[in-house]
C-alpha atoms as a PDB file:
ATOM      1  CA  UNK A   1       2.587  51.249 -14.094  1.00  0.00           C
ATOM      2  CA  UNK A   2       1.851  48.393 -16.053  1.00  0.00           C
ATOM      3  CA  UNK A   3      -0.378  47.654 -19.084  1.00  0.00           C
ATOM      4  CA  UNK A   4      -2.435  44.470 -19.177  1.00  0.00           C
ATOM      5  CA  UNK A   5      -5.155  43.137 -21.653  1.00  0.00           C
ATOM      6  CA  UNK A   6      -8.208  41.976 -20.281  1.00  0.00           C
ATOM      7  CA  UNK A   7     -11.141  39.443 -22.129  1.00  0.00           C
ATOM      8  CA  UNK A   8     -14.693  40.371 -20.630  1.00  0.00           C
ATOM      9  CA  UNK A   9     -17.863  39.119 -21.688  1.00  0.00           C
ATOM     10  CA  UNK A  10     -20.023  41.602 -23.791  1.00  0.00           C
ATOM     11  CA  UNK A  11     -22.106  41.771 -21.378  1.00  0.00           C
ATOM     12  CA  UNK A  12     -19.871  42.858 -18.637  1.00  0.00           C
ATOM     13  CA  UNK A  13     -18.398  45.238 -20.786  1.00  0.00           C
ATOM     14  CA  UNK A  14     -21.139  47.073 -21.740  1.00  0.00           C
ATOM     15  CA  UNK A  15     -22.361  47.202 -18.110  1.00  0.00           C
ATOM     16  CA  UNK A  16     -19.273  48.796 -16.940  1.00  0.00           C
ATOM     17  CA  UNK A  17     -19.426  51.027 -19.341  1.00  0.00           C
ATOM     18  CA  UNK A  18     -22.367  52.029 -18.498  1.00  0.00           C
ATOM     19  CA  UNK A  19     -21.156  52.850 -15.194  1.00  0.00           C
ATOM     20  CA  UNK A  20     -17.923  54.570 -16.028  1.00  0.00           C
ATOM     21  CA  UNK A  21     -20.024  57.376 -18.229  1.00  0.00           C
ATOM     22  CA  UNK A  22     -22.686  57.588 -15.444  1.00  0.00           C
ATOM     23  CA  UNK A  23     -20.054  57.855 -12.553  1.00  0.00           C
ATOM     24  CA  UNK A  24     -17.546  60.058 -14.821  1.00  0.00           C
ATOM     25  CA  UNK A  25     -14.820  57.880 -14.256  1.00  0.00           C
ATOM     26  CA  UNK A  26     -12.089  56.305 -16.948  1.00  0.00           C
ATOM     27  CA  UNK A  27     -12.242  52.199 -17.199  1.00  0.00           C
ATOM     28  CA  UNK A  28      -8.951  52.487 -16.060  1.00  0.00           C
ATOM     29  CA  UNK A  29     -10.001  54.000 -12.465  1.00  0.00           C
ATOM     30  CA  UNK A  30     -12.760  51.582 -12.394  1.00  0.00           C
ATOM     31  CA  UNK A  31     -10.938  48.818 -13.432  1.00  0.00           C
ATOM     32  CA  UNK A  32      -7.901  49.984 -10.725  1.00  0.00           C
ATOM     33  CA  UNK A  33     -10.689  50.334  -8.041  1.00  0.00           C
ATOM     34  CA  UNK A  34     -12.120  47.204  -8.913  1.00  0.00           C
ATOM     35  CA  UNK A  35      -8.914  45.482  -7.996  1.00  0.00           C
ATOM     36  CA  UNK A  36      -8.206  47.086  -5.280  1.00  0.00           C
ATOM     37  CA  UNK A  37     -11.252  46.984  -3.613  1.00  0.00           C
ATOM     38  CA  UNK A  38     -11.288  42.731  -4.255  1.00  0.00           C
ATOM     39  CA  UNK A  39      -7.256  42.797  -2.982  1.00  0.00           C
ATOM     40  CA  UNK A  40      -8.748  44.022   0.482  1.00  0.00           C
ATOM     41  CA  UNK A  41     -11.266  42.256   0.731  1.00  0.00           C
ATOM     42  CA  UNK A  42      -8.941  38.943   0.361  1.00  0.00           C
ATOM     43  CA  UNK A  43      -6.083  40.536   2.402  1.00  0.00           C
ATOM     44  CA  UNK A  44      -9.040  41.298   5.240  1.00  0.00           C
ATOM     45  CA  UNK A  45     -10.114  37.875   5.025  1.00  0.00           C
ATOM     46  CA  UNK A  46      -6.445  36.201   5.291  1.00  0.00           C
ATOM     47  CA  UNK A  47      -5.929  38.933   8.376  1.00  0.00           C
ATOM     48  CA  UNK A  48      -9.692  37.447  10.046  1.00  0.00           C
ATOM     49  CA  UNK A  49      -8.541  33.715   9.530  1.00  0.00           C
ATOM     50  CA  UNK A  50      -4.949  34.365  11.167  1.00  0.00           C
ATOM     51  CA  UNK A  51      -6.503  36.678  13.898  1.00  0.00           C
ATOM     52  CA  UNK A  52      -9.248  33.870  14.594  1.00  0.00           C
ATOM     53  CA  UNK A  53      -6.499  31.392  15.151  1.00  0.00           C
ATOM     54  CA  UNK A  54      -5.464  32.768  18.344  1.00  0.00           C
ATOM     55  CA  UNK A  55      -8.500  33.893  19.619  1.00  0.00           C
ATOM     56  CA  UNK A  56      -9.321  31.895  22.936  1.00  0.00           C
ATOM     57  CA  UNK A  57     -12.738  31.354  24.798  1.00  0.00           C
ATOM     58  CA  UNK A  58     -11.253  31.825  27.949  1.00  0.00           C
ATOM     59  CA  UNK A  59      -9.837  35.473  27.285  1.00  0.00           C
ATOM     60  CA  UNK A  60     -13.068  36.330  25.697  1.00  0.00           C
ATOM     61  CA  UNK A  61     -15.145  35.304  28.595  1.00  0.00           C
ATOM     62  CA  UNK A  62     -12.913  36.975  30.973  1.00  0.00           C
ATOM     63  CA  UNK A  63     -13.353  40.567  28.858  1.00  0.00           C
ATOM     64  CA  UNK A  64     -16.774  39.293  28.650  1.00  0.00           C
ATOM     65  CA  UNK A  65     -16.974  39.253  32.403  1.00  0.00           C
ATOM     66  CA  UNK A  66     -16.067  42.855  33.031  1.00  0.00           C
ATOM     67  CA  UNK A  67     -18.847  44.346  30.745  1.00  0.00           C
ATOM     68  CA  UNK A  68     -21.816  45.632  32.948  1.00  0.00           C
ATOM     69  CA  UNK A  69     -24.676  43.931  32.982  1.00  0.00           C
ATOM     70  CA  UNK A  70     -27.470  46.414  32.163  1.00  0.00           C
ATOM     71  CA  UNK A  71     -29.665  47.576  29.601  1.00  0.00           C
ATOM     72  CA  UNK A  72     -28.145  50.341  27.235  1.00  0.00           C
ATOM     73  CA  UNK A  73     -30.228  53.836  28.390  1.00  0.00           C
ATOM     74  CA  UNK A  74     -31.082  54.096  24.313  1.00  0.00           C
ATOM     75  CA  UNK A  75     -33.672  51.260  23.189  1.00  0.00           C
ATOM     76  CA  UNK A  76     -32.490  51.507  19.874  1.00  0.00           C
ATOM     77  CA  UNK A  77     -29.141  49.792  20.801  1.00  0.00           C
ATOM     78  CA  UNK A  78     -31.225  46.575  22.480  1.00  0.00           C
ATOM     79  CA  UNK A  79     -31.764  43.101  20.940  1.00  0.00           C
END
């Protein structure tokens, strides 16, 4: 583990600490899931951006292509 200091604004403080009493959690399992939940969302991001650079039109259209061309039997899953 390792210990770091952190300057928030007042305001920031206070509303996290709002939520750590409400949600019966320490600031240091907010502030780890805080991080962690930001480090994914980068890391999913980078992961998109790479994945996106080898996408190609023509491989889409061809899976495209092989997708039945009906209405779904539900009408809740229709545009």
């Amino acid at each position: 583990m390792t210990i770091i200091t952190v300057t928030i604004p007042d305001f920031l403080h206070a509303a996290v600490d709002k939520l750590v009493k409400r949600e019966g959690m320490s600031w240091d399992q907010f502030i780890t899931l805080a991080v962690a939940e930001k480090t994914s969302a980068i890391a999913t991001e980078e992961y998109l951006e790479e994945r996106a650079k080898r996408a190609s039109k023509e491989k889409f259209l061809a899976a495209m292509a092989k997708v039945a061309d009906v209405e779904p039997p539900d009408e809740r899953d229709r545009f």
